[in-house]
C-alpha atoms as a PDB file:
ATOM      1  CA  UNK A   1      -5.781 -16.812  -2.309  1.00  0.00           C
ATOM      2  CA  UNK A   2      -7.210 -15.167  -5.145  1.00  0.00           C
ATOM      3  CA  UNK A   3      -5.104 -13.512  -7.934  1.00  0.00           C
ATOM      4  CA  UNK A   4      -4.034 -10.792  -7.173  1.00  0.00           C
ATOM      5  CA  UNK A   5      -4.406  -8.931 -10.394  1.00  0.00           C
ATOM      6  CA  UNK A   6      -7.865  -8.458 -10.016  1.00  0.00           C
ATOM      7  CA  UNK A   7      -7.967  -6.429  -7.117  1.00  0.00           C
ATOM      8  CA  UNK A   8      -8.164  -2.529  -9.193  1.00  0.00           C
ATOM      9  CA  UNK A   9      -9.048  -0.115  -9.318  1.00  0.00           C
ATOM     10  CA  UNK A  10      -9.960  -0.052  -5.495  1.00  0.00           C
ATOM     11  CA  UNK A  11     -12.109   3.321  -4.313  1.00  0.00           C
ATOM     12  CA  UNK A  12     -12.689   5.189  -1.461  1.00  0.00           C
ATOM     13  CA  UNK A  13     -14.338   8.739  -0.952  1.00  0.00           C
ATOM     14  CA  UNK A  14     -11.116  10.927  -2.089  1.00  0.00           C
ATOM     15  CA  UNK A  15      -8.437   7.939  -3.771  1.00  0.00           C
ATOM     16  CA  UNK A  16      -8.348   5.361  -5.894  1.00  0.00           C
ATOM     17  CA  UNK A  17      -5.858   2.514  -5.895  1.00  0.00           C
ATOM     18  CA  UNK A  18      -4.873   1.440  -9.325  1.00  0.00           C
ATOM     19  CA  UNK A  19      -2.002   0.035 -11.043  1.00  0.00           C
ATOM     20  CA  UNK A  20       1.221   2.487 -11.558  1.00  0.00           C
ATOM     21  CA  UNK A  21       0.634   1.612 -15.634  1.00  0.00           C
ATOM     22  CA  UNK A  22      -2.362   3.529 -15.464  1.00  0.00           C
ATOM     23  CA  UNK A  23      -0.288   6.785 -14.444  1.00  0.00           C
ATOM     24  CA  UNK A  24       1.692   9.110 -17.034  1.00  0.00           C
ATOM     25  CA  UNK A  25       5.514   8.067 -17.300  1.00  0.00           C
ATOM     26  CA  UNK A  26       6.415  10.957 -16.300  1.00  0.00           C
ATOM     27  CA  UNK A  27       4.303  11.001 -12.844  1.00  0.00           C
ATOM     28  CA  UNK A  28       5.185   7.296 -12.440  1.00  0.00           C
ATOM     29  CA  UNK A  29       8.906   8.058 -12.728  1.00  0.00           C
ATOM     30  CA  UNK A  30       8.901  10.757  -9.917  1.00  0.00           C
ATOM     31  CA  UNK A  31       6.938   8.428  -8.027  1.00  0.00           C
ATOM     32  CA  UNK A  32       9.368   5.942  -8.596  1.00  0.00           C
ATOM     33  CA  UNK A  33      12.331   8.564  -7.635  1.00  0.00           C
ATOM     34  CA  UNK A  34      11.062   9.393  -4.623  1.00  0.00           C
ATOM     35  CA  UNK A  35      10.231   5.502  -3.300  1.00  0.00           C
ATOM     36  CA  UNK A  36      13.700   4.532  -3.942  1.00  0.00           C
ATOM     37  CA  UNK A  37      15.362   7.529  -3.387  1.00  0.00           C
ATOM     38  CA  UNK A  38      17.280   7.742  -6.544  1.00  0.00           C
ATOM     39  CA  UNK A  39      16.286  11.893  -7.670  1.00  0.00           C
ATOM     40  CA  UNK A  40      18.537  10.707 -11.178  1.00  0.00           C
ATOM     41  CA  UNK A  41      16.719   7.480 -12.384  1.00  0.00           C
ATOM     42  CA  UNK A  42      15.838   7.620 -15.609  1.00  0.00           C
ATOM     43  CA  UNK A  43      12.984   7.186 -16.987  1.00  0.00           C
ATOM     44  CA  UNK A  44      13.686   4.046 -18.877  1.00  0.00           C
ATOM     45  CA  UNK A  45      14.965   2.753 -15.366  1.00  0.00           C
ATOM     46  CA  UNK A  46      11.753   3.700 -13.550  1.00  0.00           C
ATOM     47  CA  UNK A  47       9.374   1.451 -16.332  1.00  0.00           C
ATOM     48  CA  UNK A  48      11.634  -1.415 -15.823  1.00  0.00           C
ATOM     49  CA  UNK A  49      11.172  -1.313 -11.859  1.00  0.00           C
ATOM     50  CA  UNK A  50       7.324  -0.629 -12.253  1.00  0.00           C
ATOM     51  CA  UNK A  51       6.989  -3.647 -15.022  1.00  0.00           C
ATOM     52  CA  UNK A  52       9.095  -5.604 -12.431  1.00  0.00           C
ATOM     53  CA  UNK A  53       6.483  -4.754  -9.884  1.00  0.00           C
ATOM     54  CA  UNK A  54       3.844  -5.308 -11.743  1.00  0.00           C
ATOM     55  CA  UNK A  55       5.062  -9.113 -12.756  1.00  0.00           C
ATOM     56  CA  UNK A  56       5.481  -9.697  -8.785  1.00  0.00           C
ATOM     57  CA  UNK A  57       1.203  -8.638  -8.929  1.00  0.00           C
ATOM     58  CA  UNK A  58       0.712 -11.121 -11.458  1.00  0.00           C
ATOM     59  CA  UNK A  59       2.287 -13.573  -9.529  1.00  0.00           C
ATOM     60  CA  UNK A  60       0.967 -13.361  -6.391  1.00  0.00           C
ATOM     61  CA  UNK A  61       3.644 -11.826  -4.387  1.00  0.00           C
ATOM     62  CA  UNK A  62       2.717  -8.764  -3.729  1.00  0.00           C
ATOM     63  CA  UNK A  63       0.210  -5.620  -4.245  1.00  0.00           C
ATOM     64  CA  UNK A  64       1.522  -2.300  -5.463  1.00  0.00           C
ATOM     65  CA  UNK A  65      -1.023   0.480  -6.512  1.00  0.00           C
ATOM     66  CA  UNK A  66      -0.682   3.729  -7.638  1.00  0.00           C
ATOM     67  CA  UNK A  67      -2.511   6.219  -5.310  1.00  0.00           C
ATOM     68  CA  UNK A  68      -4.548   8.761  -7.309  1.00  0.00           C
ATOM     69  CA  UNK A  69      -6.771  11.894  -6.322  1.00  0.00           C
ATOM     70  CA  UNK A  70     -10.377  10.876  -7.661  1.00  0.00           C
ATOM     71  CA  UNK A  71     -10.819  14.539  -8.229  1.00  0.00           C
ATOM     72  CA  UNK A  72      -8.350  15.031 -10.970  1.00  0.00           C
ATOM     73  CA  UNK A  73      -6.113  11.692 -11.329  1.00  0.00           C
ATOM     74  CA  UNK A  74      -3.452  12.839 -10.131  1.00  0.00           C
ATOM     75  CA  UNK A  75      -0.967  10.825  -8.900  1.00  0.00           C
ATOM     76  CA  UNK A  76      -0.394  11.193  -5.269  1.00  0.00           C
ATOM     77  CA  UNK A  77       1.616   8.123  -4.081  1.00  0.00           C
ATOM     78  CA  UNK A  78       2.085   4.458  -3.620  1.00  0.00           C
ATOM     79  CA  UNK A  79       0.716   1.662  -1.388  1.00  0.00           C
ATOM     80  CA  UNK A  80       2.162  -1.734  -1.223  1.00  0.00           C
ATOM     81  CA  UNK A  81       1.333  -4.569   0.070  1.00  0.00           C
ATOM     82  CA  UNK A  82       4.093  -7.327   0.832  1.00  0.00           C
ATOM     83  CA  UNK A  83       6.094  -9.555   2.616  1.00  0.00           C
ATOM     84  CA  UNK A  84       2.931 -11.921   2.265  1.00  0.00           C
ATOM     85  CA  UNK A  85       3.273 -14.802   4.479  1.00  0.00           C
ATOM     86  CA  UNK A  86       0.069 -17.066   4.140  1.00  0.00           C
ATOM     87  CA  UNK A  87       1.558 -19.571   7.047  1.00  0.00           C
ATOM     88  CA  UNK A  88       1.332 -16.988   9.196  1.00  0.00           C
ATOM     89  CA  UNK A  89      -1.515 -14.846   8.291  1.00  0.00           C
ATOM     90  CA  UNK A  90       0.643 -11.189   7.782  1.00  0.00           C
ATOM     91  CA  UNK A  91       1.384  -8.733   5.142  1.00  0.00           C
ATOM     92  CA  UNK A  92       3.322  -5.616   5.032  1.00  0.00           C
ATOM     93  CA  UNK A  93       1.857  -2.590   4.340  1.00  0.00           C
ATOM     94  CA  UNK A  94       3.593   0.316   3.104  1.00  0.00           C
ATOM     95  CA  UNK A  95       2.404   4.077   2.200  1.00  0.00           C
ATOM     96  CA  UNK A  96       4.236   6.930   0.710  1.00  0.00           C
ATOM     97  CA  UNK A  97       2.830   9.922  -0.379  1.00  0.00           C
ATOM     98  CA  UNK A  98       4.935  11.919  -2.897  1.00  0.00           C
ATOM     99  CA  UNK A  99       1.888  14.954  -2.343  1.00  0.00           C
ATOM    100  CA  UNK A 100       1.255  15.840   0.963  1.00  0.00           C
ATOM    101  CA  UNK A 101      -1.936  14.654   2.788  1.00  0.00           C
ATOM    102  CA  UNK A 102      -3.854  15.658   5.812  1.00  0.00           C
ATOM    103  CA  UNK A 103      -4.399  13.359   8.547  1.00  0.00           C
ATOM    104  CA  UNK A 104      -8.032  12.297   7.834  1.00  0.00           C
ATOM    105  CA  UNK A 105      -6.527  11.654   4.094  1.00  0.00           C
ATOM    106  CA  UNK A 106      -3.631   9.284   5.229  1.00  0.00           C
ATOM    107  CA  UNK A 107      -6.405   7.687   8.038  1.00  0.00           C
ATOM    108  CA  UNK A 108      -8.697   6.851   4.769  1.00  0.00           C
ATOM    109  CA  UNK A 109      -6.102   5.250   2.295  1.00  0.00           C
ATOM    110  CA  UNK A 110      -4.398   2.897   5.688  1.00  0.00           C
ATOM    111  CA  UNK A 111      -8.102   2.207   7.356  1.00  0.00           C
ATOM    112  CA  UNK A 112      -9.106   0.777   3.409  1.00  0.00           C
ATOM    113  CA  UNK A 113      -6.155  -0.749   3.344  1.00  0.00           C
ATOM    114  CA  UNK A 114      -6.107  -2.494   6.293  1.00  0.00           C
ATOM    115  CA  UNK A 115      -9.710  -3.616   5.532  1.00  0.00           C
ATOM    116  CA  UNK A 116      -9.020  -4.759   2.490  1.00  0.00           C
ATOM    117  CA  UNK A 117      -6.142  -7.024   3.892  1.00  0.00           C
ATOM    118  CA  UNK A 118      -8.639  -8.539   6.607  1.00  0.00           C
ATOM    119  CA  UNK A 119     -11.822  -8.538   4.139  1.00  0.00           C
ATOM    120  CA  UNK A 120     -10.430  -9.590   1.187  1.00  0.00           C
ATOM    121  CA  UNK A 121      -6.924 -11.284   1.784  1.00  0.00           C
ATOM    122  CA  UNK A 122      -8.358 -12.883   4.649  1.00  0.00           C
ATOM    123  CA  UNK A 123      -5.194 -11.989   6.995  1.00  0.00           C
ATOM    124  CA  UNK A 124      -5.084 -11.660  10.654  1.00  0.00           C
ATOM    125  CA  UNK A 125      -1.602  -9.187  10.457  1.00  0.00           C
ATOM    126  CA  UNK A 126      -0.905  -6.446   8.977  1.00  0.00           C
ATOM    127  CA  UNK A 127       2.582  -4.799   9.917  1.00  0.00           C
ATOM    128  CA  UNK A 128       2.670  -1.152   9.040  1.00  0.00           C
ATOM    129  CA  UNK A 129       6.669  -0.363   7.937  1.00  0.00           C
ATOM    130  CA  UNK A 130       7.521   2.939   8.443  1.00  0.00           C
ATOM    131  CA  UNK A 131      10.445   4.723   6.539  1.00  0.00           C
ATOM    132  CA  UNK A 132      11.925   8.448   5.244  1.00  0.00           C
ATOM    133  CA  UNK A 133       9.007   8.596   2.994  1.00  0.00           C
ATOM    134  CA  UNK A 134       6.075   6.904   5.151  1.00  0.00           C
ATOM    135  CA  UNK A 135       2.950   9.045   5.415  1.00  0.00           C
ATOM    136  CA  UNK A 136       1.587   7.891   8.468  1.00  0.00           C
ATOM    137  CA  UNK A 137       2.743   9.480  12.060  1.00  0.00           C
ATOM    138  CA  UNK A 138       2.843   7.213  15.255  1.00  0.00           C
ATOM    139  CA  UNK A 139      -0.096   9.281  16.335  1.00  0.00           C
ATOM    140  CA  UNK A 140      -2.177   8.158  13.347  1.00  0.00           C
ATOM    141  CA  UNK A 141      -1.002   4.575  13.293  1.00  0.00           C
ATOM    142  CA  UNK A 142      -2.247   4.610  17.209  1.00  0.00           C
ATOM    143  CA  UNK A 143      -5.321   6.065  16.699  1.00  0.00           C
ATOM    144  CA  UNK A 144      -6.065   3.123  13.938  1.00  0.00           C
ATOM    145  CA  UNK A 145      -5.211   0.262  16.216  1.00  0.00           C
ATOM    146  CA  UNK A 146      -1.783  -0.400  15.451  1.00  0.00           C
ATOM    147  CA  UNK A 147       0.742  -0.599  18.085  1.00  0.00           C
ATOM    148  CA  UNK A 148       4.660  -0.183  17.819  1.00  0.00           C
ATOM    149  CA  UNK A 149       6.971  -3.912  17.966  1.00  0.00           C
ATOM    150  CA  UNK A 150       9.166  -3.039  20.482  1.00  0.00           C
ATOM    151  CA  UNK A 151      12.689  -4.674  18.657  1.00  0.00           C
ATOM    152  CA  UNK A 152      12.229  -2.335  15.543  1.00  0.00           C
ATOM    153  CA  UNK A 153      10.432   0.849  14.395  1.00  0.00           C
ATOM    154  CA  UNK A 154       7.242  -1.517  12.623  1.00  0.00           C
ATOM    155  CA  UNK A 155       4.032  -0.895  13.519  1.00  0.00           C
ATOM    156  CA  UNK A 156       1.516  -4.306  13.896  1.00  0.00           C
ATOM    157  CA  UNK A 157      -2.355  -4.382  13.855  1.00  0.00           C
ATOM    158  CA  UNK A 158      -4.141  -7.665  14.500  1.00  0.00           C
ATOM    159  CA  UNK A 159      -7.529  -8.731  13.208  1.00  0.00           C
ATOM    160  CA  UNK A 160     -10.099  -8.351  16.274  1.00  0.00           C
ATOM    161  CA  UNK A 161     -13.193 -10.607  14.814  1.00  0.00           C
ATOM    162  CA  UNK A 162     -13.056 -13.477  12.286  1.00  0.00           C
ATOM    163  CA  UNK A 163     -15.946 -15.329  11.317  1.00  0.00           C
ATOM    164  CA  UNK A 164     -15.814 -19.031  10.735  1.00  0.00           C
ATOM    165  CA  UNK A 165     -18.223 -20.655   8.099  1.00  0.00           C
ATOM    166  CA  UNK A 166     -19.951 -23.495   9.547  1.00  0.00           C
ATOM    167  CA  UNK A 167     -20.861 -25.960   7.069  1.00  0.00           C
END
């Protein structure tokens, strides 16, 4: 698998996917609030979890980016990507939005993520873990594919096409 560390900043139309470094400490420590659900960490707390995360990147075992409004930079959220098992093909994807988006917005950020995860990663599935701060209603997550494990609130999306080099 390639490294990991090269995959940013990743566009689409509206976002772009880029490492939480690249975000004011001040953004990246709400951000950080919010995805843990600690409203008192610190500051000081929040740059040792994100330098922790981004160590895990440079290792290979997982993805975190920032999500940012192209528009203005803003930060807007995080995506993960973890829990990757190479044995078995799968990641876990996870998306949480500390700003409010609409429905087409969340559909763009998980339908580039999910492509990236087949595209680039190579992966045949992706499970979607919702929580308190997930962005993404069953409704949505249905409409892209994925369909709900029945032991457990996860959501799973296999790959439908893979294409073999013949050499």
């Amino acid at each position: 698998m390639e490294k990991f560390e090269k995959y940013h900043p990743i566009m689409t139309h509206h976002y772009t996917f880029n490492w939480l470094t690249s975000a004011r400490l001040n953004e990246s420590t709400k951000l950080m609030q919010f995805h843990q659900q600690q409203p008192d960490l610190t500051t000081a707390k929040a740059a040792s979890t994100i330098n922790q995360t981004m160590l895990k990147v440079m290792r290979n075992q997982q993805l975190t980016w920032g999500i940012f409004n192209r528009a203005d930079d803003r930060l807007l959220g995080l995506a993960n990507l973890f829990e990757i098992d190479e044995q078995h093909s799968s990641l876990k994807i996870q998306l949480e939005l500390l700003v409010p988006q609409s429905d087409s917005g969340i559909n763009e950020l998980l339908a580039r993520l999910v492509s990236f995860a087949f595209a680039e990663l190579d992966l045949e599935t992706i499970y979607f873990e919702k929580s308190d701060n997930s962005a993404a209603t069953a409704s949505l997550l249905t409409k892209l594919g994925f369909a709900q494990q029945p032991t457990n609130d996860d959501w799973f999306l296999k790959r439908a096409v893979s294409i073999q080099n013949q050499s």
